[in-house]
N, C-alpha and C. Protein backbone atom coordinates (compact mmCIF):
# COMPACT_ATOMS: atom_id res chain seq x y z
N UNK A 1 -26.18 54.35 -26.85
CA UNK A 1 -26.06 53.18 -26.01
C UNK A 1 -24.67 53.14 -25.39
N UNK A 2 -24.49 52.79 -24.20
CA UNK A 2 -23.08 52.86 -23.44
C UNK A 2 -22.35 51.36 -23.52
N UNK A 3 -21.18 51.85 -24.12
CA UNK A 3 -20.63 50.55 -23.82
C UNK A 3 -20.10 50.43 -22.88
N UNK A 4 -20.20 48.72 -22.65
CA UNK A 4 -19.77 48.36 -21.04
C UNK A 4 -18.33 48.00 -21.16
N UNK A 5 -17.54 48.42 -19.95
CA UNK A 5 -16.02 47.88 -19.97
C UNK A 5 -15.87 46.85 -19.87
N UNK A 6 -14.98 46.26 -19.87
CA UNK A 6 -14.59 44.67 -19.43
C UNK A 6 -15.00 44.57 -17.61
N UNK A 7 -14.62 45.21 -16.87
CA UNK A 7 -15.15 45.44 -15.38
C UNK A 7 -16.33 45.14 -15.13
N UNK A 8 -16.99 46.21 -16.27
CA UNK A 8 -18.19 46.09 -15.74
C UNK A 8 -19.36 44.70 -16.01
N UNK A 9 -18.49 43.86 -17.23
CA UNK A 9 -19.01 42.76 -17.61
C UNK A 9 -18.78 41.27 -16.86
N UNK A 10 -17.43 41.66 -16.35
CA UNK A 10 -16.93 40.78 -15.62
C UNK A 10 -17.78 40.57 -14.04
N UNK A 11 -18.59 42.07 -13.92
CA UNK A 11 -19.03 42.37 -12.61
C UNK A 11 -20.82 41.71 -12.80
N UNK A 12 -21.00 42.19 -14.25
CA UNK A 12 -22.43 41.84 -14.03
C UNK A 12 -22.36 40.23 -14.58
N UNK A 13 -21.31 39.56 -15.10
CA UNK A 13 -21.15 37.83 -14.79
C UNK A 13 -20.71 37.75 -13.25
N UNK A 14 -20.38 37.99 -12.88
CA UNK A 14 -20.57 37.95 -11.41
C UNK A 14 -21.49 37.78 -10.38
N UNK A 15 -22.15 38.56 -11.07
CA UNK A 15 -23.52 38.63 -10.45
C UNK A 15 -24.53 37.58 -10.47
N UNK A 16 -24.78 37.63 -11.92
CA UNK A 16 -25.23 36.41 -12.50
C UNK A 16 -24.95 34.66 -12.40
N UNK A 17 -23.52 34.57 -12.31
CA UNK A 17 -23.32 33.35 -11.73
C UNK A 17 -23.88 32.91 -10.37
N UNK A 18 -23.66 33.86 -9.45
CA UNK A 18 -24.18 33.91 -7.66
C UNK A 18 -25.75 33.84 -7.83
N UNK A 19 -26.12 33.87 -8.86
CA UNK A 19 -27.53 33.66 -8.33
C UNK A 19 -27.46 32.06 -8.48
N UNK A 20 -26.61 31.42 -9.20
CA UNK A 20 -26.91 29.69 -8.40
C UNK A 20 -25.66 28.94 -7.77
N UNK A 21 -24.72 29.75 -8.18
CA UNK A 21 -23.58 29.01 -7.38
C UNK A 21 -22.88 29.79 -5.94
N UNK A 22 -22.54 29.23 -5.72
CA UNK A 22 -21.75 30.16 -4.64
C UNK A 22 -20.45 30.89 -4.39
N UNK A 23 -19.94 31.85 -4.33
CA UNK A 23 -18.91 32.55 -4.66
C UNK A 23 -17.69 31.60 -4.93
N UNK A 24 -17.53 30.72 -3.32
CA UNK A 24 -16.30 29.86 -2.99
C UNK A 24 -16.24 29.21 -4.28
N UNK A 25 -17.51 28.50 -4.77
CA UNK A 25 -16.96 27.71 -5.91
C UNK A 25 -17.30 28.07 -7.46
N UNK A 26 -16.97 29.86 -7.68
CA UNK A 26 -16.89 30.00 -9.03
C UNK A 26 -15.16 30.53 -9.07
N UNK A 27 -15.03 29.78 -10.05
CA UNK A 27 -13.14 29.96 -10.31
C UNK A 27 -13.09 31.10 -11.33
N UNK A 28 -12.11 31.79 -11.25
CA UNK A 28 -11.89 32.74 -12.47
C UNK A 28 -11.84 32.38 -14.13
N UNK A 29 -11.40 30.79 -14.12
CA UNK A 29 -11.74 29.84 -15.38
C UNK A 29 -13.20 29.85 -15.70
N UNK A 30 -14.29 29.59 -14.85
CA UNK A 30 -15.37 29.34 -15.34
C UNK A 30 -15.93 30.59 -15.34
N UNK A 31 -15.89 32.13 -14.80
CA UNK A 31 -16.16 33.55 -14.86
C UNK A 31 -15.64 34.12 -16.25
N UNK A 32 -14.55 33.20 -16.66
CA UNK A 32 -14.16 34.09 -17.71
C UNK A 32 -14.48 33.62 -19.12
N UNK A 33 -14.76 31.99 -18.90
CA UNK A 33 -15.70 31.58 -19.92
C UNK A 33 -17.15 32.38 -19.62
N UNK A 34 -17.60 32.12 -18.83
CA UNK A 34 -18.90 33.19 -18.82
C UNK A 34 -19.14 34.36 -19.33
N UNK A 35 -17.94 35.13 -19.13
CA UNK A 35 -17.66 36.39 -19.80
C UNK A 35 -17.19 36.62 -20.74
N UNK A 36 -17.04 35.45 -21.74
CA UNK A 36 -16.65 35.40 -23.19
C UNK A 36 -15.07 35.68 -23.41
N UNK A 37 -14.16 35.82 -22.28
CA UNK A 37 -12.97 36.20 -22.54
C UNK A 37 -12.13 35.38 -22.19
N UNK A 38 -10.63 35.50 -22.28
CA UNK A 38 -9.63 35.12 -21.82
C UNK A 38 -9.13 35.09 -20.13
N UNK A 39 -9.02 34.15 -19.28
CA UNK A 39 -8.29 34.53 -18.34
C UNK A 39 -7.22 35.66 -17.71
N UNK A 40 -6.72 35.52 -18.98
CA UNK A 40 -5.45 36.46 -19.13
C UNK A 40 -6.18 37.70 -19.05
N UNK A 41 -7.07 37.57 -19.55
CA UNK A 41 -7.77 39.62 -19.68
C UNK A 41 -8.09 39.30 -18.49
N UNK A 42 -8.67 38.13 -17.54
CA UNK A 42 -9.87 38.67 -15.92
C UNK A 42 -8.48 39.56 -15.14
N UNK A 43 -6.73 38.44 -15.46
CA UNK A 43 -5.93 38.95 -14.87
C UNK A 43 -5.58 40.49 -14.83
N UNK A 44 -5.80 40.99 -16.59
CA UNK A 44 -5.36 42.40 -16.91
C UNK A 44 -6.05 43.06 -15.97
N UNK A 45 -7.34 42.69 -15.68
CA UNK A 45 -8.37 44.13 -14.46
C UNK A 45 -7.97 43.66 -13.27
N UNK A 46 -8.27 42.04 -12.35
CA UNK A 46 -8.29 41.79 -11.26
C UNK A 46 -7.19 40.84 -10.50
N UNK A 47 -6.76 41.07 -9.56
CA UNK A 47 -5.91 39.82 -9.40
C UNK A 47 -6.51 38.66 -9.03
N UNK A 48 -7.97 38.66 -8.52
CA UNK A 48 -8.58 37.55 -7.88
C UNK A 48 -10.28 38.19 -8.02
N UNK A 49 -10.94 36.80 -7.47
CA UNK A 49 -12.11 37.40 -7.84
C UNK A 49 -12.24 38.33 -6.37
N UNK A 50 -12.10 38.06 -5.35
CA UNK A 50 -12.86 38.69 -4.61
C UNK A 50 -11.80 40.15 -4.68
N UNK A 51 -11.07 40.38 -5.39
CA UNK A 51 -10.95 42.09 -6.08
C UNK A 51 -11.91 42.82 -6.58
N UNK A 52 -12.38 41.66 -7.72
CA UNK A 52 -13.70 41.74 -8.51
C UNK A 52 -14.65 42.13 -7.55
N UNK A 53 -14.87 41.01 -6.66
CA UNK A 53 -16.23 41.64 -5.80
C UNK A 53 -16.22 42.54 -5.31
N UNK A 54 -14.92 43.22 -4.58
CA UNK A 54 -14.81 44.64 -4.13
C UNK A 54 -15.03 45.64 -5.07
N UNK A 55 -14.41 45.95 -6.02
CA UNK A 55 -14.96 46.47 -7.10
C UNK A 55 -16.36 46.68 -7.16
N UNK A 56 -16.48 45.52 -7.43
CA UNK A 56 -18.11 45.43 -7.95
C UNK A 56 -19.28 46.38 -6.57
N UNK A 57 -18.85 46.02 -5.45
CA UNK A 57 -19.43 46.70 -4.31
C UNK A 57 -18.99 47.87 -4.49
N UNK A 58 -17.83 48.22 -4.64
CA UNK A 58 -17.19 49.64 -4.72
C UNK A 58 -18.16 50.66 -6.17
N UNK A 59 -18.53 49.51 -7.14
CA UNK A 59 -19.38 50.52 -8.04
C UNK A 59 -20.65 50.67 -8.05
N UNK A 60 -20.91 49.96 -7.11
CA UNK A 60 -22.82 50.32 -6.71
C UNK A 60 -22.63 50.76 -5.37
N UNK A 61 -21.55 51.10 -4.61
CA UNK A 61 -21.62 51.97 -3.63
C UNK A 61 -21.49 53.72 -4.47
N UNK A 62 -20.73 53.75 -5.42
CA UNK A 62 -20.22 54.95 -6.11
C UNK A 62 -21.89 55.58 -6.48
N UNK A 63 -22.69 54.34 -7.43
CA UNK A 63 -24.05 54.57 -7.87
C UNK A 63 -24.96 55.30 -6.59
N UNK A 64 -24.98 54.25 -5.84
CA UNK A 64 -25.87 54.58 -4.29
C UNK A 64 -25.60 55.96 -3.70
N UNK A 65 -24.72 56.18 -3.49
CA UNK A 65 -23.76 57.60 -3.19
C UNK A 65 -24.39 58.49 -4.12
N UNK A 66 -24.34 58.87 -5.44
CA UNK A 66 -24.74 59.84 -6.15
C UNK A 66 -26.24 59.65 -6.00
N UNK A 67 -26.71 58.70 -5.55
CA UNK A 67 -28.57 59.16 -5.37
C UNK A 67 -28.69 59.71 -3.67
N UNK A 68 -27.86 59.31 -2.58
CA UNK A 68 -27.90 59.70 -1.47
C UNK A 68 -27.60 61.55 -1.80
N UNK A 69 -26.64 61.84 -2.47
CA UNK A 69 -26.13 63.41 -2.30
C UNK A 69 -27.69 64.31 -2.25
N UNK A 70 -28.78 63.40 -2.98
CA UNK A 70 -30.27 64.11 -3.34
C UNK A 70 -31.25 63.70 -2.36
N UNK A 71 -30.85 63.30 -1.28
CA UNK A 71 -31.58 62.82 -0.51
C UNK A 71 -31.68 63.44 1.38
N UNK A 72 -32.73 63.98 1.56
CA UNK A 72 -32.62 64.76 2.86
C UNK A 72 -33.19 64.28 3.77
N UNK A 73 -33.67 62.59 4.05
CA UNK A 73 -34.21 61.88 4.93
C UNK A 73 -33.41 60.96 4.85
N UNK A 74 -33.02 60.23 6.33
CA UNK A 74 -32.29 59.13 6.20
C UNK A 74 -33.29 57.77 6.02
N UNK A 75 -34.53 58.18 6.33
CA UNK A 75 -35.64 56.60 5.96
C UNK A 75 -35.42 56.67 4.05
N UNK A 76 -35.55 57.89 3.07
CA UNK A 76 -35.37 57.43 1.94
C UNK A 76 -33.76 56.76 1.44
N UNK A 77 -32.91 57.22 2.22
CA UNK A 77 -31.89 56.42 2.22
C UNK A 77 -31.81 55.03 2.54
N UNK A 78 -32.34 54.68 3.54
CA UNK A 78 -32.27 53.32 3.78
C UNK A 78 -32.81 52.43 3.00
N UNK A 79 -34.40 52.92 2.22
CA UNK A 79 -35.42 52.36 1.45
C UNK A 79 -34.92 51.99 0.19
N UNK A 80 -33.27 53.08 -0.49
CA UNK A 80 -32.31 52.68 -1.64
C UNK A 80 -31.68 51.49 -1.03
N UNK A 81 -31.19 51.40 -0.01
CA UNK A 81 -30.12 50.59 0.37
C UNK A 81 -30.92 48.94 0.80
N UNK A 82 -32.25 49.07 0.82
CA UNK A 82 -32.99 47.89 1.09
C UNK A 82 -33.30 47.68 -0.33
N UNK A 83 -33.64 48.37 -1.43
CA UNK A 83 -34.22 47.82 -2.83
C UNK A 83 -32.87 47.32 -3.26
N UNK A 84 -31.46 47.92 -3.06
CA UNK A 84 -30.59 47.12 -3.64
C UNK A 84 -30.18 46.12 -3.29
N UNK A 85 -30.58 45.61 -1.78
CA UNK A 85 -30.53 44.28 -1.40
C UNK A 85 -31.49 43.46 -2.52
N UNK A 86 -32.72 43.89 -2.11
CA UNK A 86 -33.65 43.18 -2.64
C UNK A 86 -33.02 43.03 -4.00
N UNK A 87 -33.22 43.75 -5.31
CA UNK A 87 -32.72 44.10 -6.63
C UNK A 87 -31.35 42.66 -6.90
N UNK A 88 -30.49 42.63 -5.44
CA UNK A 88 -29.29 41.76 -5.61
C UNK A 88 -29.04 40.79 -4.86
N UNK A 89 -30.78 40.45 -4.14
CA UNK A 89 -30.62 39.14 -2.99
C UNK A 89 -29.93 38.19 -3.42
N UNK A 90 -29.60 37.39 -3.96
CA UNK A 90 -28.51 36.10 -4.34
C UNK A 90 -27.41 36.93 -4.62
N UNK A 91 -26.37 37.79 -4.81
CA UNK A 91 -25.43 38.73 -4.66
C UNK A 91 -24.94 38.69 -3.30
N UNK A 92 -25.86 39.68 -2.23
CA UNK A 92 -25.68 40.03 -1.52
C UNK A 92 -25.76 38.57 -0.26
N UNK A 93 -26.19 37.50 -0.78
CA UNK A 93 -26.52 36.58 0.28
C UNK A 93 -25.42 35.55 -0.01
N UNK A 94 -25.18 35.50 -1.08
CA UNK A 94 -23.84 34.88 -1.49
C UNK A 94 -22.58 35.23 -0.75
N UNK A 95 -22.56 36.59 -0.87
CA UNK A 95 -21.57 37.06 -0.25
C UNK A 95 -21.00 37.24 1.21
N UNK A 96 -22.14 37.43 1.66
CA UNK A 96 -22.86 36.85 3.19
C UNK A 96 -22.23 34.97 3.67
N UNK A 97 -22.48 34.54 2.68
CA UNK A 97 -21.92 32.97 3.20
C UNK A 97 -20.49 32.52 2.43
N UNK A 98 -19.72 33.68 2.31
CA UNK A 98 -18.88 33.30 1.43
C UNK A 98 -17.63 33.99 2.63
N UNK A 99 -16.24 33.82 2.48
CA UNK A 99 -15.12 34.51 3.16
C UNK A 99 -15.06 35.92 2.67
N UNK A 100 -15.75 36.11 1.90
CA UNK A 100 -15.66 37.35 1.54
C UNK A 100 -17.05 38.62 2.04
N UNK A 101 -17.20 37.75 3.27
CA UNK A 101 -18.76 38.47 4.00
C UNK A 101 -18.19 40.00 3.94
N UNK A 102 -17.03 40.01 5.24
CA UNK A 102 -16.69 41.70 5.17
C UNK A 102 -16.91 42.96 4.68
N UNK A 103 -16.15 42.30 2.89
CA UNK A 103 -16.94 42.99 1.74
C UNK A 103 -18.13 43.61 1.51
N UNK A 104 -19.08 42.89 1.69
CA UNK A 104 -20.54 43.02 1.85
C UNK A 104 -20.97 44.04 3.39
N UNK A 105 -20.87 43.49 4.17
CA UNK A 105 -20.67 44.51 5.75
C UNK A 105 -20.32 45.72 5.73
N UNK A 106 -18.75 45.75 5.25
CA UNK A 106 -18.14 47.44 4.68
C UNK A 106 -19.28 48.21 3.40
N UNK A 107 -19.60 47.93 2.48
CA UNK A 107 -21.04 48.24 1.67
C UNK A 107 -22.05 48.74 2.50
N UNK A 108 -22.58 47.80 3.16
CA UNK A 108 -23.06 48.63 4.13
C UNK A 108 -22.71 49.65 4.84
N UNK A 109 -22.08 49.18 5.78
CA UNK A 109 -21.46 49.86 6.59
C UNK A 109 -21.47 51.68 6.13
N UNK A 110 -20.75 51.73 4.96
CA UNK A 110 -20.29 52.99 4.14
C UNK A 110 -22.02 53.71 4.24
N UNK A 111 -22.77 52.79 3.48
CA UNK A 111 -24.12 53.16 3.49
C UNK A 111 -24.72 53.79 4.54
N UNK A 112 -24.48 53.00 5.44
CA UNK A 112 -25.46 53.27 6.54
C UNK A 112 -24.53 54.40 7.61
N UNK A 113 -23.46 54.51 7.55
CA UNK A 113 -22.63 56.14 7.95
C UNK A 113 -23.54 57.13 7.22
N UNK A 114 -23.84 57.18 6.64
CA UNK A 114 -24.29 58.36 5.63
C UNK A 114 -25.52 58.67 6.39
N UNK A 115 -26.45 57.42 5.96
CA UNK A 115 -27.63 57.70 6.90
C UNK A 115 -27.67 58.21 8.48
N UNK A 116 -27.08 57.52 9.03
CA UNK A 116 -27.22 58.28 10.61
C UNK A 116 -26.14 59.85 10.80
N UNK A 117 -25.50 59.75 9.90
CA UNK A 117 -24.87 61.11 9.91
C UNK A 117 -25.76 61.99 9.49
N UNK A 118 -26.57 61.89 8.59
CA UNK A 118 -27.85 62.89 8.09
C UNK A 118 -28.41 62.77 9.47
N UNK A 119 -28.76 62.03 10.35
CA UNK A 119 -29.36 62.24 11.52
C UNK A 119 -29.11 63.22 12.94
N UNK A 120 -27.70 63.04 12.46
CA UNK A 120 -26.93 63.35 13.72
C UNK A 120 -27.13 65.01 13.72
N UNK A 121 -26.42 65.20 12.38
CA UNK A 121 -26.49 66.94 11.56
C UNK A 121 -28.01 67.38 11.91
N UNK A 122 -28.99 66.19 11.52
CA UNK A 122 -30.30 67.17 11.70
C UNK A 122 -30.88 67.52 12.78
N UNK A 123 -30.02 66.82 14.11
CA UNK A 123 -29.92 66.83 15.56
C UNK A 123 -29.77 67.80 15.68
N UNK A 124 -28.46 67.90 15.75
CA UNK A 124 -27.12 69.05 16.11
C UNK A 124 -26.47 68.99 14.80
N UNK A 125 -26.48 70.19 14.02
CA UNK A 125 -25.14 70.43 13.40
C UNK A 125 -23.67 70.49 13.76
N UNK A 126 -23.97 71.23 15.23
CA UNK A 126 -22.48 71.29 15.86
C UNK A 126 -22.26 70.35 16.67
N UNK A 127 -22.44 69.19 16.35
CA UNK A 127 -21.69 67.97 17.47
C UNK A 127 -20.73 67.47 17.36
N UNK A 128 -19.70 67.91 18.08
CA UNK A 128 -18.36 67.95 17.50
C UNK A 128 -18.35 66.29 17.07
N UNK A 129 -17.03 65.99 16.71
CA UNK A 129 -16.93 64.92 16.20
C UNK A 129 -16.76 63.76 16.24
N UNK A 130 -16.07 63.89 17.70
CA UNK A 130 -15.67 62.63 18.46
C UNK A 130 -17.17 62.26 19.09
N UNK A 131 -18.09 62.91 19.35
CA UNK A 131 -19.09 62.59 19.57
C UNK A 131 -20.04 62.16 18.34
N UNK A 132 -19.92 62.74 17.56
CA UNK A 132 -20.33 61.99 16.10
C UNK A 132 -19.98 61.00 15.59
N UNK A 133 -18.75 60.94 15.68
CA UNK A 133 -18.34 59.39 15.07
C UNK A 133 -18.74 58.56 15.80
N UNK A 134 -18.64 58.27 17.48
CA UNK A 134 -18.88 57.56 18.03
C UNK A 134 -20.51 57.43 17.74
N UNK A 135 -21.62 57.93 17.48
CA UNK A 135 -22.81 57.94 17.57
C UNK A 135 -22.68 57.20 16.12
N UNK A 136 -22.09 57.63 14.95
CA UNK A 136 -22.76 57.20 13.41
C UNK A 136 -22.06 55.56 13.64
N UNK A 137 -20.63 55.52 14.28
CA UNK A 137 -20.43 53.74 14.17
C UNK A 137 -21.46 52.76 14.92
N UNK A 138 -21.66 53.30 15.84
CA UNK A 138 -22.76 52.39 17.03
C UNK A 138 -24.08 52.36 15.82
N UNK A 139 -24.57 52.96 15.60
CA UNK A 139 -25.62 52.85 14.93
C UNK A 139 -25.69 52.36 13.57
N UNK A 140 -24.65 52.53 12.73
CA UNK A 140 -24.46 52.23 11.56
C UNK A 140 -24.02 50.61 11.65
N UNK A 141 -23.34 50.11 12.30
CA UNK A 141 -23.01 49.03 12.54
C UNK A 141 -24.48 48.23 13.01
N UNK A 142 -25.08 48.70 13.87
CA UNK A 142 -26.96 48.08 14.37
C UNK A 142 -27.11 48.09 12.88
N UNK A 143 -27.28 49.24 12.17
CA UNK A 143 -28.25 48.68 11.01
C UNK A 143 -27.55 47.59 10.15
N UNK A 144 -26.58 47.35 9.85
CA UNK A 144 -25.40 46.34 9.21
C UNK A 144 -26.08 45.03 9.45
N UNK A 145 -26.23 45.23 11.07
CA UNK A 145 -26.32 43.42 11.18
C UNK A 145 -27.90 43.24 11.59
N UNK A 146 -28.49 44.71 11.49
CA UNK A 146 -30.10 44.05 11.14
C UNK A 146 -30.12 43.51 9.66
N UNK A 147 -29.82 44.66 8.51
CA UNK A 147 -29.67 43.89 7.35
C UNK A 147 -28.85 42.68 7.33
N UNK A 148 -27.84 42.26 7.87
CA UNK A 148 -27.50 41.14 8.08
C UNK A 148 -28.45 39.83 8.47
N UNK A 149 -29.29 40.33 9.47
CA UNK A 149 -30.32 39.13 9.50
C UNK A 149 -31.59 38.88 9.08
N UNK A 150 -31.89 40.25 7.85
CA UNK A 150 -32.71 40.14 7.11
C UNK A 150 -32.13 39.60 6.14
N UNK A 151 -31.21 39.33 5.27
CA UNK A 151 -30.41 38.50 4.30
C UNK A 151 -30.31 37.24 5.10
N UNK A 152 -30.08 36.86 6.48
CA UNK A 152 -30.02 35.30 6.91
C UNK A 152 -31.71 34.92 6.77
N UNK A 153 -32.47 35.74 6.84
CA UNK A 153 -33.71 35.17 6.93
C UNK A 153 -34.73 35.32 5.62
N UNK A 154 -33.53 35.22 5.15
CA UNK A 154 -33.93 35.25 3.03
C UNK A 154 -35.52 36.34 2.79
N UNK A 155 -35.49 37.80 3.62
CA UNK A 155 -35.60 38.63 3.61
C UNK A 155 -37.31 39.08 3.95
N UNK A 156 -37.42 37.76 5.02
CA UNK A 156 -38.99 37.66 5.35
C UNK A 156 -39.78 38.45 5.71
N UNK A 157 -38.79 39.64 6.40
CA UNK A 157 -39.80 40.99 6.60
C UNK A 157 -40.09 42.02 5.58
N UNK A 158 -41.12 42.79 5.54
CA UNK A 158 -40.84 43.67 4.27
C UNK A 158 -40.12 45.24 4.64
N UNK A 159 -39.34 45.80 3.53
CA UNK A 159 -38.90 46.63 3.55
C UNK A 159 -39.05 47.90 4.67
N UNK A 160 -40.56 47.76 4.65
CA UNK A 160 -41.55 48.84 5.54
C UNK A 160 -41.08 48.52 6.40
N UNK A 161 -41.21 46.87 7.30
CA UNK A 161 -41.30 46.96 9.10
C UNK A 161 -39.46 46.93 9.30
N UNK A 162 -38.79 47.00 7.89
CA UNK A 162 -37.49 47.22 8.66
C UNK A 162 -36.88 48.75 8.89
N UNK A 163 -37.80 49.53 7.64
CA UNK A 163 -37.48 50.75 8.11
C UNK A 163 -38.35 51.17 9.93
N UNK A 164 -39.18 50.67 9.56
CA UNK A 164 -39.99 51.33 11.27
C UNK A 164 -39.05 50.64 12.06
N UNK A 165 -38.12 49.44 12.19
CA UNK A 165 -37.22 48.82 13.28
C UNK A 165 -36.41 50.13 13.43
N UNK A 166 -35.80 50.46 12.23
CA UNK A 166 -34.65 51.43 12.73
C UNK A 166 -35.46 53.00 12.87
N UNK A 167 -36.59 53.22 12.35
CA UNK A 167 -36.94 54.29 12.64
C UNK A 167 -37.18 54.46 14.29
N UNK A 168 -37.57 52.93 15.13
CA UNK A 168 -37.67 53.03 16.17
C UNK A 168 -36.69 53.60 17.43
N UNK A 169 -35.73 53.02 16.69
CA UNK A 169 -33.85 53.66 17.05
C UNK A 169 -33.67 54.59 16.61
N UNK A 170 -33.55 54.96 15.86
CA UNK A 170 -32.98 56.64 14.93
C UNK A 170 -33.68 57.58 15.81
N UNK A 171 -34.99 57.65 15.54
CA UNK A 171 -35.70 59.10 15.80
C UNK A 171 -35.85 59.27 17.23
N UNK A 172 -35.24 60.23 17.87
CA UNK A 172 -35.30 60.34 19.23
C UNK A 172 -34.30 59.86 20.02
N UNK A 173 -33.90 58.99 19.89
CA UNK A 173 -32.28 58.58 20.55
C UNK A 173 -31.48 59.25 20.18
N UNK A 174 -31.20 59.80 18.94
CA UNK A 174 -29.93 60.86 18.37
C UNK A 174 -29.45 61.53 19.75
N UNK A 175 -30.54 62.54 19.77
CA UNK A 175 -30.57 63.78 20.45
C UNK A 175 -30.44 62.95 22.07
N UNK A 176 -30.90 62.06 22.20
CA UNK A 176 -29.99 61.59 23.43
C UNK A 176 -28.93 61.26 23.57
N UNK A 177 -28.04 60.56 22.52
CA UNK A 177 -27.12 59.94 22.48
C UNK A 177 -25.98 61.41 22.46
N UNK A 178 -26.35 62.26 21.62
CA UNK A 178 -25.53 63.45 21.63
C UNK A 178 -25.25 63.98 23.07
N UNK A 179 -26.44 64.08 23.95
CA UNK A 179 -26.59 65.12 25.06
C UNK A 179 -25.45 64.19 26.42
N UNK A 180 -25.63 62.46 26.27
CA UNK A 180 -25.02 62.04 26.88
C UNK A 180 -23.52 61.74 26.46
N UNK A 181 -23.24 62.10 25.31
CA UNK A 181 -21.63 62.31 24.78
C UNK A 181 -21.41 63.23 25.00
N UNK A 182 -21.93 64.46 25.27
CA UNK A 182 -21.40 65.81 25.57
C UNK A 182 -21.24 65.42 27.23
N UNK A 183 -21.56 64.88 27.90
CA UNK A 183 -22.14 64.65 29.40
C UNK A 183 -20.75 63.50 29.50
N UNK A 184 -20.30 62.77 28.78
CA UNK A 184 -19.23 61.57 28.99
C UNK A 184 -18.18 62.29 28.45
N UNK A 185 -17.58 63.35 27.76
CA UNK A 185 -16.66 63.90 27.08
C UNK A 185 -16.66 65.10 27.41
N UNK A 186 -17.16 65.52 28.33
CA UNK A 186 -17.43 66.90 28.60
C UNK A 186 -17.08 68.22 27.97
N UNK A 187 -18.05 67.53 27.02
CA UNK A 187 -17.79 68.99 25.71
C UNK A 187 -19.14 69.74 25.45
C-alpha cells in the first residue's frame, strides 16, 4: 500500500472540500483542520493555497502525461482529458469561478498542446516550427475554452459530441493550416 505524502493529502482535501465550498472561501485554517494537521506543516509544503492548487494541477498533469506518452490518437487523448474533467467536475468548476481560473486553463492548455501536436506530426512531420507552434496554440487554446464552456454549462453535452466538435476542427484543417503557413512564412 503507498503511502501518501503530506502534498498529496493536502491535495486530495482539496479536492474534497471544492466539492461544496468554493475555493475563495476555504482558508488554509479550515484545509488544515481537514487534513488533520497543523498550519504550520500546510506552511512547510505551500505558501498559499492556490500553490497547492498548482501543484495539485501540476500532479495530475504529470499523471495525464504518462498515459498520453501511450497514446497515438489525439481523440483518445482528449477522451483522458474529458474523464478527468468529468472524474473532478466540482474541482475543475471551482476553479473556473475562482481567481485562480488560469491555473485550470494552463492544465489544459499543456493538455491540449500535446493533442494537436500529435496532429500536426501526423500531418507533416517536417513542419518546421514556427509554423507548428503557431498551429498547436490557435487550436489548443479553441479546445481550452470549448472545455471551458462545457464546465460553464455544468457539462450538458456528452463526452462523444465534444470529441466530434473538435474532431470537426482537427481532422482536415491541419493539413490546411500547415500549407497556408508555409504560403504566409514562405517556408
Amino acid at each position: 500500500m503507498t503511502q501518501l505524502t503530506t502534498e498529496d493529502v493536502l491535495a486530495r482535501t482539496l479536492k474534497q472540500m471544492m466539492e461544496t465550498t468554493s475555493l475563495d472561501h476555504i482558508t488554509i485554517g479550515k484545509l488544515a483542520n481537514a487534513a488533520h494537521i497543523n498550519r504550520n506543516t500546510f506552511y512547510y509544503h505551500f505558501d498559499d493555497i492556490y500553490e497547492l492548487l498548482r501543484w495539485t494541477y501540476k500532479q495530475d498533469i504529470l499523471m495525464q502525461l504518462q498515459q498520453y506518452t501511450q497514446i497515438d490518437r489525439w481523440e483518445h487523448a482528449y477522451q483522458l482529458m474529458l474523464d478527468y474533467i468529468v472524474d473532478n467536475k466540482h474541482f475543475c468548476q471551482e476553479s473556473l469561478r475562482s481567481v485562480a481560473r488560469e491555473l485550470l486553463e494552463n492544465f489544459l492548455y499543456s493538455a491540449a498542446t500535446g493533442m494537436v501536436e500529435r496532429v500536426v506530426i501526423s500531418v507533416d512531420a517536417n513542419t518546421p516550427a514556427k509554423i507548428s507552434h503557431a498551429i498547436t496554440d490557435f487550436y489548443a487554446w479553441a479546445i481550452v475554452m470549448q472545455v471551458v464552456q462545457w464546465l460553464d454549462s455544468d457539462l450538458e453535452e456528452s463526452k462523444d459530441d465534444m470529441i466530434k466538435k473538435a474532431e470537426i476542427v482537427l481532422n482536415g484543417t491541419i493539413a490546411n493550416a500547415i500549407s497556408n503557413g508555409h504560403a504566409v512564412y514562405g517556408v
